[in-house]
N, C-alpha and C. Protein backbone atom coordinates (compact mmCIF):
# COMPACT_ATOMS: atom_id res chain seq x y z
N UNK A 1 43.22 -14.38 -28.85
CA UNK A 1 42.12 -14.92 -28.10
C UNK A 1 41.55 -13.82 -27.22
N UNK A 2 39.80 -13.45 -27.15
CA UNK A 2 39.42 -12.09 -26.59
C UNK A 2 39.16 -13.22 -25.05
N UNK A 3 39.63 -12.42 -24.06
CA UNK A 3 39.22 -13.04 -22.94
C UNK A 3 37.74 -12.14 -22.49
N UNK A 4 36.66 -12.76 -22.17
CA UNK A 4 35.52 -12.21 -21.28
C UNK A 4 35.51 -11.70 -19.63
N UNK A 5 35.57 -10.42 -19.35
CA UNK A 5 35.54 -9.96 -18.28
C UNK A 5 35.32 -10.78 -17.15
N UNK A 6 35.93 -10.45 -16.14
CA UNK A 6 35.63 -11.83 -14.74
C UNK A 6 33.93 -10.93 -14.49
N UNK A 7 33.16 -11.62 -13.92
CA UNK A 7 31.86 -10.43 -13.39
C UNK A 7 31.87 -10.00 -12.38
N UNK A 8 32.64 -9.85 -11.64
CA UNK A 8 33.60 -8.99 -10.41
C UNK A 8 34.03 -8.13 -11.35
N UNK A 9 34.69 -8.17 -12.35
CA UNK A 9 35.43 -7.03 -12.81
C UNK A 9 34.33 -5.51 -13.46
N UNK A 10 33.13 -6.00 -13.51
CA UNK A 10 32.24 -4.84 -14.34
C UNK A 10 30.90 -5.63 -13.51
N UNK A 11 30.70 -4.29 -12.89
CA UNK A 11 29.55 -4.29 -11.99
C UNK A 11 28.18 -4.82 -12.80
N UNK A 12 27.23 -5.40 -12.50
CA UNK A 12 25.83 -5.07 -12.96
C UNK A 12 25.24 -3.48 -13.35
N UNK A 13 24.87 -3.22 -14.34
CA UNK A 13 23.86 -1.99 -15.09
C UNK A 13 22.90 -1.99 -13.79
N UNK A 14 22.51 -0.44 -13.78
CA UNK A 14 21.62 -0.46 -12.64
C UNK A 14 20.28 -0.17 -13.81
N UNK A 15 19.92 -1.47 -14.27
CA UNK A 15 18.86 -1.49 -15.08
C UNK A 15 17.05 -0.22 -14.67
N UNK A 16 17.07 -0.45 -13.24
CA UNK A 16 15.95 0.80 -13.09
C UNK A 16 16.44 1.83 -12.97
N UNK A 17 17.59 2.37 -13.22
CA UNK A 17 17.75 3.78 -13.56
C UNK A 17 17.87 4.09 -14.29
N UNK A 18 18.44 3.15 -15.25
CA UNK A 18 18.32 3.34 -16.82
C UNK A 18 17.17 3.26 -17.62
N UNK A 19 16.39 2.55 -16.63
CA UNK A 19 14.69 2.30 -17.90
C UNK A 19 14.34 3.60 -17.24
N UNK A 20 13.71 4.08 -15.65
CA UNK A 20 13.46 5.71 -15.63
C UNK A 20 13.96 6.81 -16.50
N UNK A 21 15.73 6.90 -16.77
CA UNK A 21 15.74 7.70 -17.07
C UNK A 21 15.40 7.58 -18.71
N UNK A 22 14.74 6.45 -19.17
CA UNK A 22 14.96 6.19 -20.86
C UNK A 22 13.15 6.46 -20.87
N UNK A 23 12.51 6.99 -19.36
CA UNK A 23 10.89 6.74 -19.50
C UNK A 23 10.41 5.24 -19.78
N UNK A 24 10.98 4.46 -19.45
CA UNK A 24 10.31 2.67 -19.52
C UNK A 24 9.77 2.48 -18.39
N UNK A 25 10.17 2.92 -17.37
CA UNK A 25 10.18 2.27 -16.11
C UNK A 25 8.22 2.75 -15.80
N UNK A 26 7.08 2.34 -15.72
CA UNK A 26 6.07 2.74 -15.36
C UNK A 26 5.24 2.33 -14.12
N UNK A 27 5.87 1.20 -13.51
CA UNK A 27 5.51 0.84 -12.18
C UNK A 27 7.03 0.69 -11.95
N UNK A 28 7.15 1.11 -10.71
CA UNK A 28 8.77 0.39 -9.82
C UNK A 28 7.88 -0.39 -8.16
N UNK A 29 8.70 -0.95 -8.36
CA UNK A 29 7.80 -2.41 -6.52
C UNK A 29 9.31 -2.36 -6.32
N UNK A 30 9.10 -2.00 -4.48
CA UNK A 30 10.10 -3.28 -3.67
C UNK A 30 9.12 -3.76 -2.77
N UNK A 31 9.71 -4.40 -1.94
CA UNK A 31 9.74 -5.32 -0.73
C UNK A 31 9.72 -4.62 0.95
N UNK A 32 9.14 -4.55 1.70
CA UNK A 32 9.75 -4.09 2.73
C UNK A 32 9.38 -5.11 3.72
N UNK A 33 10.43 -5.58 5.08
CA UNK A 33 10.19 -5.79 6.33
C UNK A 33 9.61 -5.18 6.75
N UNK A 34 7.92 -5.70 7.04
CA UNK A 34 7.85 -4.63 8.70
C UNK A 34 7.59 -5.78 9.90
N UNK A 35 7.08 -4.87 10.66
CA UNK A 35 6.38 -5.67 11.86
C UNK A 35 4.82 -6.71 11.84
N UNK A 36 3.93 -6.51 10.83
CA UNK A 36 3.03 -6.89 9.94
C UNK A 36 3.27 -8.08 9.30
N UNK A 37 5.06 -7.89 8.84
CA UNK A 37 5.09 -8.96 7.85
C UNK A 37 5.70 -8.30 6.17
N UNK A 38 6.17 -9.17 5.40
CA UNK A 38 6.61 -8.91 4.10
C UNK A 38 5.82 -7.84 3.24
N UNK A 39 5.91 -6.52 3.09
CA UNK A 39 5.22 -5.56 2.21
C UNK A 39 5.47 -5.63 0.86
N UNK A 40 4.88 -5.43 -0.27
CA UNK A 40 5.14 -5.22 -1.46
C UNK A 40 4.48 -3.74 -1.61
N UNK A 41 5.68 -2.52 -2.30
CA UNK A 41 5.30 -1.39 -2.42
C UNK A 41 5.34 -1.10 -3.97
N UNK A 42 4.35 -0.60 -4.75
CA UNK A 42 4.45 -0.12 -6.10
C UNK A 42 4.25 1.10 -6.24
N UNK A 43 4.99 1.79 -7.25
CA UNK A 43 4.64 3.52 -7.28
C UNK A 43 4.80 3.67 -8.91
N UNK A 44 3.83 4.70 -9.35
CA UNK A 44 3.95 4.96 -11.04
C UNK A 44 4.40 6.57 -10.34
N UNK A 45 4.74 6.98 -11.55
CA UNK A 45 4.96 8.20 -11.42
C UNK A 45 4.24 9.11 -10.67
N UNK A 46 2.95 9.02 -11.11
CA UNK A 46 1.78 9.39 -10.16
C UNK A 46 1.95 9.60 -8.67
N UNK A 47 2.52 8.26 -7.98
CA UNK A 47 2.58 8.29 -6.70
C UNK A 47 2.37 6.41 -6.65
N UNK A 48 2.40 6.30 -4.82
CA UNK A 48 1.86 4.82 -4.42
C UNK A 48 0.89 4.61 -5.00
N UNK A 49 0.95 3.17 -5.82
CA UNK A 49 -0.28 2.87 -6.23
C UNK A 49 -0.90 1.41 -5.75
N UNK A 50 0.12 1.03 -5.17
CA UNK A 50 -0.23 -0.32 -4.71
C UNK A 50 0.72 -0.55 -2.97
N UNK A 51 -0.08 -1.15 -2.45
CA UNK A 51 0.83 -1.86 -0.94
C UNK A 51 -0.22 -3.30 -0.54
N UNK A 52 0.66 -4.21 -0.75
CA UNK A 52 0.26 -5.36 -0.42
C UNK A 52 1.18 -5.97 0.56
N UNK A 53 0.43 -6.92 1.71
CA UNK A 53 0.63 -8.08 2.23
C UNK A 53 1.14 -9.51 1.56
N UNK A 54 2.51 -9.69 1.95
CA UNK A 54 3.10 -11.13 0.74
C UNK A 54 2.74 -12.12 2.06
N UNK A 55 1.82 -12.87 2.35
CA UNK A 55 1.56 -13.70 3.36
C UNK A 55 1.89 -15.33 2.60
N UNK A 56 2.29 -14.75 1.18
CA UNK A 56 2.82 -16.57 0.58
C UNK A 56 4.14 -16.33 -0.65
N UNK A 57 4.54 -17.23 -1.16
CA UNK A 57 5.33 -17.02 -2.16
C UNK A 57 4.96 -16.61 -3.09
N UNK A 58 3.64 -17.13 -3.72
CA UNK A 58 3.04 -16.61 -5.00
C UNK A 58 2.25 -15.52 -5.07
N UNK A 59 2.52 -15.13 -3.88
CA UNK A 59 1.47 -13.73 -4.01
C UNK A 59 2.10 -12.89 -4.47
N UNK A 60 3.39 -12.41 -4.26
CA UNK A 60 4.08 -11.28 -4.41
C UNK A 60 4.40 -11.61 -6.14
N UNK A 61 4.18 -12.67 -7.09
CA UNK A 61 3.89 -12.73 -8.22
C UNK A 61 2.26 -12.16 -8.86
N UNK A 62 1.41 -13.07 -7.90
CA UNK A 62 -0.03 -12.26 -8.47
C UNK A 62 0.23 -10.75 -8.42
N UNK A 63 0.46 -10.38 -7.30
CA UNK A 63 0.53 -8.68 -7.47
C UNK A 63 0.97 -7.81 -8.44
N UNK A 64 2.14 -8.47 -8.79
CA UNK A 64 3.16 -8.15 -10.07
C UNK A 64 2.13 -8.50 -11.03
N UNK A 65 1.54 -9.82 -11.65
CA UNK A 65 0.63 -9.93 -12.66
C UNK A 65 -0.31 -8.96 -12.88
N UNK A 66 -0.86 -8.89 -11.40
CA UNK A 66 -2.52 -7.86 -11.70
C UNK A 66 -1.70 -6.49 -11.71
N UNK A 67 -0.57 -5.66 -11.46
CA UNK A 67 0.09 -4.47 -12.20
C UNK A 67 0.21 -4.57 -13.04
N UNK A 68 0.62 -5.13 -14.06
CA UNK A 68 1.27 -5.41 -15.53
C UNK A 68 0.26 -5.70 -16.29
N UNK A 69 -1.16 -6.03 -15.56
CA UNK A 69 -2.19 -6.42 -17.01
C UNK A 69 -2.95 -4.82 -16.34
N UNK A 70 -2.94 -4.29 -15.21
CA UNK A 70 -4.15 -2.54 -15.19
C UNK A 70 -3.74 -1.76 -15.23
N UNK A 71 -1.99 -1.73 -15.49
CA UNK A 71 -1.54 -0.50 -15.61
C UNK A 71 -0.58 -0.15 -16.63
N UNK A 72 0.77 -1.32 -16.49
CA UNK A 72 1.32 -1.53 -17.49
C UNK A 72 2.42 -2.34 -17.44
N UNK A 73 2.62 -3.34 -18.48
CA UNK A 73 3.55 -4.40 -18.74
C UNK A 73 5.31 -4.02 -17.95
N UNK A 74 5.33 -2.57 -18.07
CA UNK A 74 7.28 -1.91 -17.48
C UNK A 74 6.68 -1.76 -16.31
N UNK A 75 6.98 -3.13 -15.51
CA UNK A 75 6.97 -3.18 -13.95
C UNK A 75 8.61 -3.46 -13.56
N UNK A 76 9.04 -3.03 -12.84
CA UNK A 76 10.42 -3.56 -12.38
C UNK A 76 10.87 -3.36 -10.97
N UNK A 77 11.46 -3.65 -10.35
CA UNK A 77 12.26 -3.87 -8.89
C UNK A 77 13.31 -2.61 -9.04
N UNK A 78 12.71 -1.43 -8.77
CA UNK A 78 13.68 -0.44 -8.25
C UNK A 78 13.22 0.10 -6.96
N UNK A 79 13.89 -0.55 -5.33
CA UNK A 79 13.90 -0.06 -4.59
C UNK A 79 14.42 1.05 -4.56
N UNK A 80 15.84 1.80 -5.22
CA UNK A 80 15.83 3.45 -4.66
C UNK A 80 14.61 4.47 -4.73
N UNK A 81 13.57 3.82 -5.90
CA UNK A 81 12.69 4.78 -6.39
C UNK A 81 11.43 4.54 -4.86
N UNK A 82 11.86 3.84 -4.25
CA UNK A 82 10.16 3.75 -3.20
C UNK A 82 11.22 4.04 -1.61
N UNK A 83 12.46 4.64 -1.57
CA UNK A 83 12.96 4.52 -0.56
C UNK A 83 12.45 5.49 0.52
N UNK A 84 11.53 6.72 0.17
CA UNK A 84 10.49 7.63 0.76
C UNK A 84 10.00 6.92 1.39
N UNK A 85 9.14 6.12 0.73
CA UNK A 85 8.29 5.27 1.05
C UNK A 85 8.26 4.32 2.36
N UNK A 86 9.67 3.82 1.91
CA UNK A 86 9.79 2.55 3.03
C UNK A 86 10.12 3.22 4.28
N UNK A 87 10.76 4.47 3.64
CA UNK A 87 11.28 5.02 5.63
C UNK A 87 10.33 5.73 5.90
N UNK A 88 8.93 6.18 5.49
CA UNK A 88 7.77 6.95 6.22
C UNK A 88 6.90 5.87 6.55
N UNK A 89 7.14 4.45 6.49
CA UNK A 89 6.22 2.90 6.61
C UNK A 89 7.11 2.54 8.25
N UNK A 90 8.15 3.07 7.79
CA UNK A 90 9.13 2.52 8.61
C UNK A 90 9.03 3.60 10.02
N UNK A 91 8.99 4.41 9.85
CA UNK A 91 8.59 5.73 11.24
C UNK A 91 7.27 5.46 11.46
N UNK A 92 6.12 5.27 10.63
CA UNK A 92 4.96 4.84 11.36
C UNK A 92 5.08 3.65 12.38
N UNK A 93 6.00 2.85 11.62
CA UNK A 93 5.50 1.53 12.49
C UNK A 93 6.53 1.71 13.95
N UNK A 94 7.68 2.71 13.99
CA UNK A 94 8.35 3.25 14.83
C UNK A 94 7.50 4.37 16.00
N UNK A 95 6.00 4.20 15.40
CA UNK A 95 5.60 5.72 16.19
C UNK A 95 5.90 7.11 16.37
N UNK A 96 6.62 7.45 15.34
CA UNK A 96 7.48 8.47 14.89
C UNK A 96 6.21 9.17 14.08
N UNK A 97 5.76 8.88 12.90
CA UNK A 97 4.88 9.51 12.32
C UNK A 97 3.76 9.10 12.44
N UNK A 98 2.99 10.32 12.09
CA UNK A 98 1.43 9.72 12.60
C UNK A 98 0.28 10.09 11.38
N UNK A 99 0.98 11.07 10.17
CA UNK A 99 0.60 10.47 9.03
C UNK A 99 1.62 10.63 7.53
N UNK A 100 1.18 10.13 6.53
CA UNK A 100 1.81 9.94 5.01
C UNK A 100 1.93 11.19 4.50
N UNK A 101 2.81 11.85 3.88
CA UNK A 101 3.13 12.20 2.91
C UNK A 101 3.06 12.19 1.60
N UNK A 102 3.06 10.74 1.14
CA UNK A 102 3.90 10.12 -0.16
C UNK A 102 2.49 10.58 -1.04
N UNK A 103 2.36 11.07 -2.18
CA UNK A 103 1.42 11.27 -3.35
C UNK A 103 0.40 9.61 -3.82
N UNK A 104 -0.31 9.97 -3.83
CA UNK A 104 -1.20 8.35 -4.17
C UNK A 104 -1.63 8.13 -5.27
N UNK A 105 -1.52 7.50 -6.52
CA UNK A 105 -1.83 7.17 -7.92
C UNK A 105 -3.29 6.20 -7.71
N UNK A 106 -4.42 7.10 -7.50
CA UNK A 106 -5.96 6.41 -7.61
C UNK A 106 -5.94 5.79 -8.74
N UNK A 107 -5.29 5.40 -9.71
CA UNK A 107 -5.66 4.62 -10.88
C UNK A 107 -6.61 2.99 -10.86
N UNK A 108 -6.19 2.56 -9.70
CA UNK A 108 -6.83 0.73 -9.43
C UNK A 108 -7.83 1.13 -8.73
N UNK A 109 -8.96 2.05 -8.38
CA UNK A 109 -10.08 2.73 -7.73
C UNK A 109 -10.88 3.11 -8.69
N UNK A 110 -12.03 3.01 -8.72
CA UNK A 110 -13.31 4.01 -9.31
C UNK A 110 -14.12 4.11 -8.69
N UNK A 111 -14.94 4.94 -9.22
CA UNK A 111 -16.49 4.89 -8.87
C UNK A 111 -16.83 5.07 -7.13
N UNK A 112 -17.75 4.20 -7.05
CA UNK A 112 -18.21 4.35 -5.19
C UNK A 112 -17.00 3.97 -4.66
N UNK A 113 -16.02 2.99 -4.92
CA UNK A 113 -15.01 2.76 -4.09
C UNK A 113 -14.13 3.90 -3.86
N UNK A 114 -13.89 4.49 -5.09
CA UNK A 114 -12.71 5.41 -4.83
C UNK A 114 -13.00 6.53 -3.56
N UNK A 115 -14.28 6.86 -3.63
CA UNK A 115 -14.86 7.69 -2.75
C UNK A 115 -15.25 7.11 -2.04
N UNK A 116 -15.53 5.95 -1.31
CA UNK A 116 -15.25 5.45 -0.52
C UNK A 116 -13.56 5.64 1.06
N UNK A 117 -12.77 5.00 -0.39
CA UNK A 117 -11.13 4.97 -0.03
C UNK A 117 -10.81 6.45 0.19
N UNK A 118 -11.33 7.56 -0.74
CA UNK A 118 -10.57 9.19 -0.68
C UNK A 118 -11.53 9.57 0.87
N UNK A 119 -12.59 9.00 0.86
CA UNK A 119 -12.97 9.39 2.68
C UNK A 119 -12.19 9.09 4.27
N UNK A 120 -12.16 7.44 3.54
CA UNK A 120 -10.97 6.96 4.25
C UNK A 120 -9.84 7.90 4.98
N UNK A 121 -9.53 7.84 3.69
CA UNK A 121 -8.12 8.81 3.55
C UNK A 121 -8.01 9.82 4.89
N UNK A 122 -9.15 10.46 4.93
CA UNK A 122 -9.43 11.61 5.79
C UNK A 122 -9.38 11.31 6.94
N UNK A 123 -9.59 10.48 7.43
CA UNK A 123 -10.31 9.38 9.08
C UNK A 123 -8.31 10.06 9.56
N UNK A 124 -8.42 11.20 10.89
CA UNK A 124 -7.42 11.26 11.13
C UNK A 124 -6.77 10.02 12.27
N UNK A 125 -5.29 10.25 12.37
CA UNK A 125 -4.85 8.86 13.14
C UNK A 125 -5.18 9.15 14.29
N UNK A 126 -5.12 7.86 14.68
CA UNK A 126 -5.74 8.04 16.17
C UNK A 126 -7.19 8.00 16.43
N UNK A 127 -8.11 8.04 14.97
CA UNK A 127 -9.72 8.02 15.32
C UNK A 127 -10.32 7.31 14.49
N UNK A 128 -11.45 6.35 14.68
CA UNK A 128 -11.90 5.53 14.08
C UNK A 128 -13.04 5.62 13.37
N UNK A 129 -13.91 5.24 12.73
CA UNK A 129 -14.87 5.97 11.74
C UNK A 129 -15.47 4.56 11.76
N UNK A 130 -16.96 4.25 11.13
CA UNK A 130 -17.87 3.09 10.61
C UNK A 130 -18.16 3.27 9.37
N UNK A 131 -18.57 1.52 9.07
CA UNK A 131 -18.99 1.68 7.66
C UNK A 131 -19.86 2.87 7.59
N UNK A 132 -21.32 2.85 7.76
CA UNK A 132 -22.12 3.31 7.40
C UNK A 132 -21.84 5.06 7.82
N UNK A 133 -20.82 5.32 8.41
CA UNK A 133 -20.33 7.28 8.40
C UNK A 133 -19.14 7.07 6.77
N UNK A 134 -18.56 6.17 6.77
CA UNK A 134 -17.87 5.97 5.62
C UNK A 134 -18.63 5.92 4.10
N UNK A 135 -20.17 5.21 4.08
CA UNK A 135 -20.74 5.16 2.99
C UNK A 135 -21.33 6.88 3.05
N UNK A 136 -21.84 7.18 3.91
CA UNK A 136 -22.73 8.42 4.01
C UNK A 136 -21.76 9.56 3.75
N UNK A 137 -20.49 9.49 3.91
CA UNK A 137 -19.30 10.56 3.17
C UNK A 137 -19.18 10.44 1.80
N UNK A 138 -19.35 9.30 1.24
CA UNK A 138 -19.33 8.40 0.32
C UNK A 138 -19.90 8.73 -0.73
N UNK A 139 -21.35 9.12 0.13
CA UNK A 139 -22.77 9.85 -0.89
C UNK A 139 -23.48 8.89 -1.40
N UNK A 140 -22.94 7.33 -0.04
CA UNK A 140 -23.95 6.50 -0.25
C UNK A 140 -24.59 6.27 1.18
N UNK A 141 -25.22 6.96 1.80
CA UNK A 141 -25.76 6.49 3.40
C UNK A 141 -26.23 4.90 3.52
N UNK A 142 -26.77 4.48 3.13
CA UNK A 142 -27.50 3.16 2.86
C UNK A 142 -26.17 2.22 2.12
N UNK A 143 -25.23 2.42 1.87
CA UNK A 143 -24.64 1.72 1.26
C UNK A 143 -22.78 0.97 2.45
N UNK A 144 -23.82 0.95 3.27
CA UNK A 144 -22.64 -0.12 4.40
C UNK A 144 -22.07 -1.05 3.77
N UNK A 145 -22.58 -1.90 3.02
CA UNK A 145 -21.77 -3.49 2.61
C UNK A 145 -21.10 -3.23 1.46
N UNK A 146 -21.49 -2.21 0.37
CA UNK A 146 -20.73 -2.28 -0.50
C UNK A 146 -19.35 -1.42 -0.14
N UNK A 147 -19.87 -0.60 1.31
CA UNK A 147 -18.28 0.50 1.91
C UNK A 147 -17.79 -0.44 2.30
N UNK A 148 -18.16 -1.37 2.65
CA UNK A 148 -17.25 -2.95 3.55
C UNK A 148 -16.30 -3.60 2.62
N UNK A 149 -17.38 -3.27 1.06
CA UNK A 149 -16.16 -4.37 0.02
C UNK A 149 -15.39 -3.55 -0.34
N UNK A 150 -15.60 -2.26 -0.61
CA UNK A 150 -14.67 -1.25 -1.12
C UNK A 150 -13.45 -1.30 -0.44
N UNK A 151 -13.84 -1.16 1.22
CA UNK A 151 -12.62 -1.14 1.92
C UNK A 151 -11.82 -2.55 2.45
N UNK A 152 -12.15 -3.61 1.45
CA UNK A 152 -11.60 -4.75 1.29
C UNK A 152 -11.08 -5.23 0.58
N UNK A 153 -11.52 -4.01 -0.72
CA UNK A 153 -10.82 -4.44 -2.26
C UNK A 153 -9.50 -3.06 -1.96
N UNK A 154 -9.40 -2.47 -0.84
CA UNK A 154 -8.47 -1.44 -1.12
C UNK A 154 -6.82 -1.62 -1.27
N UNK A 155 -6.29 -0.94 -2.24
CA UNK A 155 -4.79 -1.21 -2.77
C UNK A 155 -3.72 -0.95 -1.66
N UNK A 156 -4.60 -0.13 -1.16
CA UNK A 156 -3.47 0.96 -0.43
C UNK A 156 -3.56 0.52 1.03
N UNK A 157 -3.89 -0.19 1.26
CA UNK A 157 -4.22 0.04 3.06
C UNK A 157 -2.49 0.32 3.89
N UNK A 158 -3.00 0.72 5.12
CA UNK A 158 -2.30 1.03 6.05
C UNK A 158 -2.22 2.79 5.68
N UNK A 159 -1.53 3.20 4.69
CA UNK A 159 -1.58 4.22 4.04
C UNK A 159 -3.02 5.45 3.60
N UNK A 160 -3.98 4.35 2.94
CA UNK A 160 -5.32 4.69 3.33
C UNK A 160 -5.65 3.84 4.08
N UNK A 161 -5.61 4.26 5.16
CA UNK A 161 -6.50 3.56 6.70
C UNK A 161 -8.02 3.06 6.96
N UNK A 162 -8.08 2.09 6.30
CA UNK A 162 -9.17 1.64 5.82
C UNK A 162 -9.21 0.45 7.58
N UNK A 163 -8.03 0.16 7.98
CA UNK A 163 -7.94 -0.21 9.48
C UNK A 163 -8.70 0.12 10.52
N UNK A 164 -9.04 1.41 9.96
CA UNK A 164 -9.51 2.78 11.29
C UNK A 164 -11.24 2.74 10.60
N UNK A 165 -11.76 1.61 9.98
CA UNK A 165 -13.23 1.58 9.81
C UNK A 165 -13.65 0.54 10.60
N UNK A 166 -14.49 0.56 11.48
CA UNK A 166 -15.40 -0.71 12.64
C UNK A 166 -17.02 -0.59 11.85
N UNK A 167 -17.06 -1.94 12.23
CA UNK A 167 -18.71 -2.05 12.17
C UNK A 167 -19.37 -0.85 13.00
N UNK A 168 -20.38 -0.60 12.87
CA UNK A 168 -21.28 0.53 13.69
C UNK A 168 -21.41 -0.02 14.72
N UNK A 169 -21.58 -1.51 15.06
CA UNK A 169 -21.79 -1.59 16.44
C UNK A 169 -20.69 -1.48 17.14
N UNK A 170 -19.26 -1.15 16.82
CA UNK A 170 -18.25 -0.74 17.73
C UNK A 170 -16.92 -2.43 17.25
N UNK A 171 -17.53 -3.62 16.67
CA UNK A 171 -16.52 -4.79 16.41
C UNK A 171 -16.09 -4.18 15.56
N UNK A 172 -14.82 -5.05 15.11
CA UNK A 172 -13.95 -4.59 14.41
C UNK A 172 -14.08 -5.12 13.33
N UNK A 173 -15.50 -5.51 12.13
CA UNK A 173 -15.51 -6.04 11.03
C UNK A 173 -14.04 -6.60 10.47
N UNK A 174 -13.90 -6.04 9.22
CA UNK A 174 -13.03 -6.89 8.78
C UNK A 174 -11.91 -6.06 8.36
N UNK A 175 -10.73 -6.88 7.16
CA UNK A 175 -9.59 -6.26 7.30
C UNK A 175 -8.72 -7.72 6.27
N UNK A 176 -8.68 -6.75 5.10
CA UNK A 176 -7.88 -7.98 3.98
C UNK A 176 -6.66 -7.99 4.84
N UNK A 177 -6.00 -7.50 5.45
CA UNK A 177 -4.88 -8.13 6.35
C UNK A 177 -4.63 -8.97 7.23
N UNK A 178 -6.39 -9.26 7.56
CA UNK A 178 -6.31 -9.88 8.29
C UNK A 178 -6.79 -9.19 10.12
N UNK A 179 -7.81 -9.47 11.32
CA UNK A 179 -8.10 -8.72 12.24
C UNK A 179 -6.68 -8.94 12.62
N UNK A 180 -5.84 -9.86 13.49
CA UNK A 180 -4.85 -9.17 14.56
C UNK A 180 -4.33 -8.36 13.29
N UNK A 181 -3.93 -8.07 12.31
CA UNK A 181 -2.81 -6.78 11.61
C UNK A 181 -3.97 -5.54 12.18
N UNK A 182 -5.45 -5.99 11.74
CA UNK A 182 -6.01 -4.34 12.24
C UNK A 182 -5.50 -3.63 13.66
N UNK A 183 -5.77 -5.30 13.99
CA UNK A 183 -5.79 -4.83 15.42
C UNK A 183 -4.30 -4.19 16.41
N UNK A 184 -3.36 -4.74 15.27
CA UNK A 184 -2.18 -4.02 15.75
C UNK A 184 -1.77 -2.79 15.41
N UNK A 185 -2.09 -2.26 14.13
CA UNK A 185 -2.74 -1.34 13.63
C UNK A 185 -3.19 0.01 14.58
N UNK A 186 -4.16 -0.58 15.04
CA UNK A 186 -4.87 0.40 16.15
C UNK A 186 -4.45 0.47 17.36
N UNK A 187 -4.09 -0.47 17.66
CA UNK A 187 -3.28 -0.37 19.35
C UNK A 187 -2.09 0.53 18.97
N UNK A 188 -1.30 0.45 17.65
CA UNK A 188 0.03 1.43 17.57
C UNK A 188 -0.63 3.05 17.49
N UNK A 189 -1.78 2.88 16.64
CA UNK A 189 -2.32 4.43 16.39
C UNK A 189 -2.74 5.27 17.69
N UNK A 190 -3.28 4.02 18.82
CA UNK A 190 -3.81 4.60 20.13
C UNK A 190 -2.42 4.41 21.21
N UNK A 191 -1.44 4.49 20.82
CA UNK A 191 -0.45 4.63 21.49
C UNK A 191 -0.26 3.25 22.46
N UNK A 192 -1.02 2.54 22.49
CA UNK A 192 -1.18 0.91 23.18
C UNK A 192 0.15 0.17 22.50
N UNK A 193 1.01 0.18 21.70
CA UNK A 193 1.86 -0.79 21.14
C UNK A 193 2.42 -0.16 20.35
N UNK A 194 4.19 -0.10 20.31
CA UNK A 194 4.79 -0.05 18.92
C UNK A 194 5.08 -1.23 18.15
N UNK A 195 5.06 -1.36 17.10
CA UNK A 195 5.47 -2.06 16.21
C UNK A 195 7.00 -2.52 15.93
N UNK A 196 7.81 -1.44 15.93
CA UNK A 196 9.01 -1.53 14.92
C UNK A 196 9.84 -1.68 16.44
């Protein structure tokens, strides 16, 4: 009679190190705590390609869906592979760092947005920028509302600081995170509040 291993006795396969090292692995996502709230982090080889807000249960599934149908179906849960990640998310929100490192995979960007978001990018911490200086970097001057959706459809925020864009008249337009996240956001960048 073959007896079957107790599953205490033989650990779990560390399945995302084995699909990386077999080249399967083409998105890896974890999870992070912050001060914000539940993060979802994705990285292709490329670099970060995604950071979302899980503000429900099913979101942190849509996210996973809309990776797997624009980039590619080998999505998987390997936190060692984003652990850069979480501890340079994790010193920002500590006030420790004041900017990113991590390589960025523009793949979910085109067109006016991307240049939009790669202007973004630039806005150093600590200083705030408007739509319409954001469209006019952009190489769209006239093009405020569509820099508004760009920087509403953006993957990356916090990372690209799309936070650090105000209406021209000085309010704080908007913010897929939501205003208080901007707004905490900016009080940590202006030294007004830590986070972590």
């Amino acid at each position: 009679m073959t007896t079957l291993p107790k599953p205490a006795d033989s650990p779990l396969p560390d399945i995302a190190a084995a699909a990386g090292e077999a080249g399967l692995l083409d998105v890896a996502y974890a999870t992070l705590d912050s001060p914000l709230g539940p993060l979802l982090l994705a990285a292709t080889p490329r670099g970060l390609v995604r950071l979302a807000y899980l503000d429900g249960g099913e979101q942190k599934e849509a996210v996973l869906d809309q990776l797997a149908a624009r980039l590619s179906p080998r999505v998987l849960a390997a936190p060692r592979k984003l652990d850069d990640h979480r501890r340079e998310l994790d010193e920002y929100f500590a006030g420790t760092r004041r900017s990113f490192e991590l390589p960025l995979d523009w793949r979910l960007i085109r067109g006016f947005g991307k240049r939009v978001l790669e202007a973004t990018a630039r806005i150093p911490f600590g200083s705030v920028s408007t739509y319409k200086q954001i469209a006019t970097q952009a190489g769209s001057p006239r093009g405020s509302r569509a820099a508004g959706n760009a920087l509403g459809a953006n993957p990356i925020p916090i990372i690209v600081p799309c936070h650090r864009v105000l209406h021209t008249t000085g309010g704080l337009g908007g913010y897929t995170g939501g205003l208080e996240r901007k707004q905490m956001l900016l009080a940590l960048e202006s030294g007004q509040q830590r986070l972590a």
